[in-house]
Protein backbone atom coordinates (compact mmCIF):
# COMPACT_ATOMS: atom_id res chain seq x y z
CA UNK A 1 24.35 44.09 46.70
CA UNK A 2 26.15 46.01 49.50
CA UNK A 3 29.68 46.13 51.37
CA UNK A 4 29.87 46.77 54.90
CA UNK A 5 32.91 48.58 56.16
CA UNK A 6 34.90 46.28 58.88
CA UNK A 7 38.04 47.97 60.37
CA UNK A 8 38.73 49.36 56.45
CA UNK A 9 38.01 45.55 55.12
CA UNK A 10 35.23 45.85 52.61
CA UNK A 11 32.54 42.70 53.40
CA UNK A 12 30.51 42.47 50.56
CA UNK A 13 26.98 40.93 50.85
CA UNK A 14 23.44 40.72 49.32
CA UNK A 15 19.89 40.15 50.60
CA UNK A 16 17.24 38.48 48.33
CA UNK A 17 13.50 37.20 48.67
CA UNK A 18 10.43 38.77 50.14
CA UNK A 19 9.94 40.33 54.20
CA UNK A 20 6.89 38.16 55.00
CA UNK A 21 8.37 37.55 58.61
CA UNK A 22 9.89 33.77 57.52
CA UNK A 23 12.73 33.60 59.30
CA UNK A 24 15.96 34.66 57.17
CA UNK A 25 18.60 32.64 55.72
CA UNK A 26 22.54 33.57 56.10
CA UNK A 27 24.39 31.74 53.45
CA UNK A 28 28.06 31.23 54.14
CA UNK A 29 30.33 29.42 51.58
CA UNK A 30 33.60 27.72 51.60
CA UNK A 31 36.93 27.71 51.66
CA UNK A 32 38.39 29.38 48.16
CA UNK A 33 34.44 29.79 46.78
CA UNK A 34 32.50 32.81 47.13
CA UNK A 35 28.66 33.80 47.39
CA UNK A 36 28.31 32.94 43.97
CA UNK A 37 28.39 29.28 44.95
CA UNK A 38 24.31 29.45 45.99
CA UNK A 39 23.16 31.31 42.85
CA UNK A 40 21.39 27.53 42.06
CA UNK A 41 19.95 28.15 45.59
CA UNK A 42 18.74 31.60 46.15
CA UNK A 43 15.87 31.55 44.32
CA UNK A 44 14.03 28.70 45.88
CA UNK A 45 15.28 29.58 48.92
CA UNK A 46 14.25 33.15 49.10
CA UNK A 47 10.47 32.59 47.65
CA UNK A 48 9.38 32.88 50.96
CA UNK A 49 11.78 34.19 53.13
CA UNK A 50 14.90 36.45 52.88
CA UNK A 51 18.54 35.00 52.04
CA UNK A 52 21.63 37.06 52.72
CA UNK A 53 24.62 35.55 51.00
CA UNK A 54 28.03 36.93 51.64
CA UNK A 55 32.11 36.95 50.69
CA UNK A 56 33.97 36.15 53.60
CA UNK A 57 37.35 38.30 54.06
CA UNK A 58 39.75 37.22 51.39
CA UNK A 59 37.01 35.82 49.06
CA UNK A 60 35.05 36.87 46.42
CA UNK A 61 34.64 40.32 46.20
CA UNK A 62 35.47 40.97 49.93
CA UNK A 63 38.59 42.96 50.69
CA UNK A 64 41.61 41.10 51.46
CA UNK A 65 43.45 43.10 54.28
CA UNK A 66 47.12 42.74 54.71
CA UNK A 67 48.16 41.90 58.09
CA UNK A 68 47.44 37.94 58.50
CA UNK A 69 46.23 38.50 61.72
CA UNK A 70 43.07 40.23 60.33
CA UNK A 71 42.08 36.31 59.11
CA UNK A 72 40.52 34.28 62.19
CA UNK A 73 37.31 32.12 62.97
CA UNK A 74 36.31 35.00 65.76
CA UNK A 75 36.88 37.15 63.26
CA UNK A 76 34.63 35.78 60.95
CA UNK A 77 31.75 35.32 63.12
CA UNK A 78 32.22 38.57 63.70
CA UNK A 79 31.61 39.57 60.38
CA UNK A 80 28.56 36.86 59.69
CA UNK A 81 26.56 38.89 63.11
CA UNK A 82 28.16 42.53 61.10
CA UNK A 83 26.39 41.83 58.42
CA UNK A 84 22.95 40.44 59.94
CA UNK A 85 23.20 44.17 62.09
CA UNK A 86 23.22 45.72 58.46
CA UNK A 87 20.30 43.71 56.96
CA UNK A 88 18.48 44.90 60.17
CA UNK A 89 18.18 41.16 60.90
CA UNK A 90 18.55 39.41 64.94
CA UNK A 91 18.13 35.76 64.04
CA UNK A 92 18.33 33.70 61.30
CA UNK A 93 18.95 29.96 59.62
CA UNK A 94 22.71 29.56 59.88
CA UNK A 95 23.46 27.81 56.60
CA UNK A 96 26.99 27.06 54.96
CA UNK A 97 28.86 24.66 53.19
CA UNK A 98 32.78 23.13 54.29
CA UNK A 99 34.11 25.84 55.83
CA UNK A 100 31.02 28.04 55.71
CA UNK A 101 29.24 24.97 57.87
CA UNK A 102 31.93 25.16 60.49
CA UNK A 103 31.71 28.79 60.57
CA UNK A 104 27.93 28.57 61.29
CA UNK A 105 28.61 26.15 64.31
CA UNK A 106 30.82 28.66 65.50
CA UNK A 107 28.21 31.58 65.52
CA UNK A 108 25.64 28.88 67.00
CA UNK A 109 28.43 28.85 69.85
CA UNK A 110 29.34 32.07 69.72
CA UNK A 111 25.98 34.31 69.53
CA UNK A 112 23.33 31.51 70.50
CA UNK A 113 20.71 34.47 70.73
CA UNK A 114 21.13 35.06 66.91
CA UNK A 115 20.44 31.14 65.68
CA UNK A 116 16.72 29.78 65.29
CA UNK A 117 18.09 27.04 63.13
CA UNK A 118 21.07 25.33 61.37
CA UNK A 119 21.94 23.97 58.04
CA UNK A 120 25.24 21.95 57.64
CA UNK A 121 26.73 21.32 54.26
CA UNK A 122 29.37 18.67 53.30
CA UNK A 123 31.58 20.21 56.13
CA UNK A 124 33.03 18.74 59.78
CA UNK A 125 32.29 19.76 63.10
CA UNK A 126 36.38 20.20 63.79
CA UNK A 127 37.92 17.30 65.88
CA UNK A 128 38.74 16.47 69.62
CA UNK A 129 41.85 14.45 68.95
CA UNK A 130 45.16 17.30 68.32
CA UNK A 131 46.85 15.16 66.29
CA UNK A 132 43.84 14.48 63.69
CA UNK A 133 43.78 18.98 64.25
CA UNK A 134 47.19 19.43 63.38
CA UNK A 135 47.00 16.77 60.71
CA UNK A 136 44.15 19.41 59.34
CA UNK A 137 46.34 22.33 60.02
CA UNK A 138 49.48 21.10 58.11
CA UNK A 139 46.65 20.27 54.52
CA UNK A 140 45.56 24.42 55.18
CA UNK A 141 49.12 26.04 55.46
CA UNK A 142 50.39 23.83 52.55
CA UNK A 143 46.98 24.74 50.70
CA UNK A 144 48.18 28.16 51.53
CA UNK A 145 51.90 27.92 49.99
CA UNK A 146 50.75 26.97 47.28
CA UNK A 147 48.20 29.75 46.30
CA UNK A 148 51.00 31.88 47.14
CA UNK A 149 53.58 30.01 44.96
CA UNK A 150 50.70 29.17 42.47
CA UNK A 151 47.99 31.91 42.37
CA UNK A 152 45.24 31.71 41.98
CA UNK A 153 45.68 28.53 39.60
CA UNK A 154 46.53 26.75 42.69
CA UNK A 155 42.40 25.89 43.03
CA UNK A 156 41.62 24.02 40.53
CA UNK A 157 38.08 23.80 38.55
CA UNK A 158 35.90 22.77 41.59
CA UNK A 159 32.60 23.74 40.91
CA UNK A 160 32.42 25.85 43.98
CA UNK A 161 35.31 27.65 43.27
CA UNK A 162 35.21 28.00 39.65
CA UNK A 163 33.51 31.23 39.36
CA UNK A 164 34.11 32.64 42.74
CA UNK A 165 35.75 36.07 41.42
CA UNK A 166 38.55 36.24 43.77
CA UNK A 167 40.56 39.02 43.78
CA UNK A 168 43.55 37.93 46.06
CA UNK A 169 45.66 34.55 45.89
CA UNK A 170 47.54 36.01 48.74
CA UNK A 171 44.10 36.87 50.81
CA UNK A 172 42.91 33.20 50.29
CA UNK A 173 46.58 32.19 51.99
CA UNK A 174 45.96 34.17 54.91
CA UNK A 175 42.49 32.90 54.50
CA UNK A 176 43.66 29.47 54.60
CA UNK A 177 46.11 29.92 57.66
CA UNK A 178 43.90 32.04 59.92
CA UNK A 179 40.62 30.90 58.97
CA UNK A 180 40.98 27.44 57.76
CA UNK A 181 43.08 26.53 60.36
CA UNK A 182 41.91 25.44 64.17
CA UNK A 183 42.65 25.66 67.59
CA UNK A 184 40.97 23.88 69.79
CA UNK A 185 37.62 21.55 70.33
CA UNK A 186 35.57 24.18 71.13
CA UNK A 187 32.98 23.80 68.42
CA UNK A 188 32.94 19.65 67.92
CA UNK A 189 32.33 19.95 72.24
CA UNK A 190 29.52 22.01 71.57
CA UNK A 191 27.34 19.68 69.55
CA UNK A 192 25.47 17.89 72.02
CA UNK A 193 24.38 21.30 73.50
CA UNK A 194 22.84 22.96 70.50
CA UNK A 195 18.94 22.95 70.81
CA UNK A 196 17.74 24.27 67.80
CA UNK A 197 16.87 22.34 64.86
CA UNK A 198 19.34 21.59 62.63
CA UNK A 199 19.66 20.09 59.07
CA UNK A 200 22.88 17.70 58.07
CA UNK A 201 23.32 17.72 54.16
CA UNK A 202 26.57 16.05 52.46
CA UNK A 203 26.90 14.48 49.32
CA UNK A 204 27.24 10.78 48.40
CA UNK A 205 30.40 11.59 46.54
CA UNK A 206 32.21 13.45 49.16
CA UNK A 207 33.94 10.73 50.99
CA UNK A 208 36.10 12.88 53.41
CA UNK A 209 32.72 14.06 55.03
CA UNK A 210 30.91 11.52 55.12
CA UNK A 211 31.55 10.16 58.75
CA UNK A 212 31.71 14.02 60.22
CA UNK A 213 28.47 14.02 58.88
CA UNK A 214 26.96 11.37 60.31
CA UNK A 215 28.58 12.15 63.44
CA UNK A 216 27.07 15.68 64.00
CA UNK A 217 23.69 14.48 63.57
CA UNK A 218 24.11 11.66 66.08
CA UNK A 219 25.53 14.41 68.10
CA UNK A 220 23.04 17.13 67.75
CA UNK A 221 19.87 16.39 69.64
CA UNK A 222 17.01 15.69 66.63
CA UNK A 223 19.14 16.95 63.84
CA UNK A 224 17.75 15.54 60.30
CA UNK A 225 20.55 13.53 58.67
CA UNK A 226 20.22 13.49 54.48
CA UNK A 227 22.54 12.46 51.76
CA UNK A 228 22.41 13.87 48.62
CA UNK A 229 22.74 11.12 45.66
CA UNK A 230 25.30 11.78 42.73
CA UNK A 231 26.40 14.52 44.26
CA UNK A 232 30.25 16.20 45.64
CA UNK A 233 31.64 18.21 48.08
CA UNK A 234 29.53 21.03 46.50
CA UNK A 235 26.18 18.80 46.55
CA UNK A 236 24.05 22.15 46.14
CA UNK A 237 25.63 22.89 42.93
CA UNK A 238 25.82 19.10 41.66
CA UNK A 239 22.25 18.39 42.30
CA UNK A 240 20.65 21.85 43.36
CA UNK A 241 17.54 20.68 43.30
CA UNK A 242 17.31 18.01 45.73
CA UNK A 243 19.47 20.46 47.59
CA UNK A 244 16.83 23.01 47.64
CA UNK A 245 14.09 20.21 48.27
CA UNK A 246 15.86 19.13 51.19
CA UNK A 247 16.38 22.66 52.91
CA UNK A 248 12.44 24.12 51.97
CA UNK A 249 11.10 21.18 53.65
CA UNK A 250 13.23 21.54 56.70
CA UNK A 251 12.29 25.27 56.96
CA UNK A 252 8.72 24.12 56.89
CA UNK A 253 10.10 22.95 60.83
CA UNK A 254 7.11 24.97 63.31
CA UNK A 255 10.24 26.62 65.22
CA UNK A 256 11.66 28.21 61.58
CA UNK A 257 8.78 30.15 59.99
């Protein structure tokens, strides 16, 4: 385990598995979870390849700065291409769950050069439509009053979240307004132009993702579309290993090893 040093935010990340020149993983996890989420993942995962898991600011055992305006999707992707500079790493397999998905579509947009492949978890693509965004919006900033009213009892026992070592109720508020939050349609207007392969994973349980699931793989040229059975929101953790059957056989892809 490490921590890289952003702007006097402490970004705290770890890199398992072998250097046999497979193409690496990057890991990103949800809203109000941490790294610990993929510990039913890592070891599959990184039998072959390396995986570098991470806390994004606010979470885990990443520092939670202050000033709110510190919290922000450019932010993080700044951070997730941070840390792949510190593991010595220039592309990987974007991989993330919820909010950790989204994020990954954002560094596809954002740093194209860096992305051989994506893997989308139970998470959305963001939406075209400002009143279905704001709608969003309004569930994160009242998600945030109450972890600031609440603490950190304000998230429940999701399995995701359960044993996610946060350190800050009031850095997963910020969290919540700066990073949960969105602005515009960049990232749902960018799925038709994403040409690597990609991987769409969601859970037959999670009903709110469903559709967004089925939409980005109509969306992304050639994406593989799969649905976990008995599983949640958190469908690696409720059935990790058809989750990890899933994602080795999709890294077997010829453009991923």
């Amino acid at each position: 385990m490490a921590y890289l040093d952003r702007d006097g935010t402490p970004i705290y990340y770890q890199m398992s598995g072998g250097q046999d020149g497979n193409l690496p993983v990057l890991l990103s996890h949800g809203f109000a979870a941490s790294s610990q989420m993929w510990q039913p993942n890592i070891g599959a995962l990184a039998a072959a390849r390396p995986v570098i898991s991470w806390d994004l600011r606010g979470h885990g055992r990443s520092g939670s700065p202050d000033d709110p305006a510190a919290y922000s999707q450019e932010a993080s992707v700044a951070d997730m291409a941070a840390v792949l500079d510190a593991c010595g790493i220039s592309r990987v397999v974007a991989a993330g769950l919820s909010l950790g998905g989204y994020l990954s579509l954002a560094f596809c947009l954002a740093c194209p050069q860096r992305v051989a492949g994506l893997v989308l978890c139970d998470t959305g693509p963001g939406f075209r439509r400002d009143e279905a965004r704001q709608q969003w919006n309004d569930r994160a900033v009242a998600q945030a009053g109450r972890l600031q009213r609440d603490g950190l009892a304000a998230l429940g026992r999701s399995p995701e979240t359960r044993d996610a070592g946060h350190r800050s109720a009031v850095g997963l508020a910020h969290a919540a307004r700066g990073m949960l939050t969105q602005r515009d349609g960049s990232v749902i207007g960018s799925l038709p132009s994403i040409t690597v392969p990609a991987l769409v994973l969601v859970g037959a349980r999670d009903q709110p993702f469903l559709a967004a699931a089925e939409y980005m793989a109509a969306k992304i040229p050639g994406a593989v579309h799969a649905v976990i059975p008995d599983a949640g929101h958190a469908c690696n953790i409720d059935q990790p290993d058809l989750f990890n059957q899933q994602v080795l056989t999709f890294l077997q892809h010829p453009g991923l090893r």
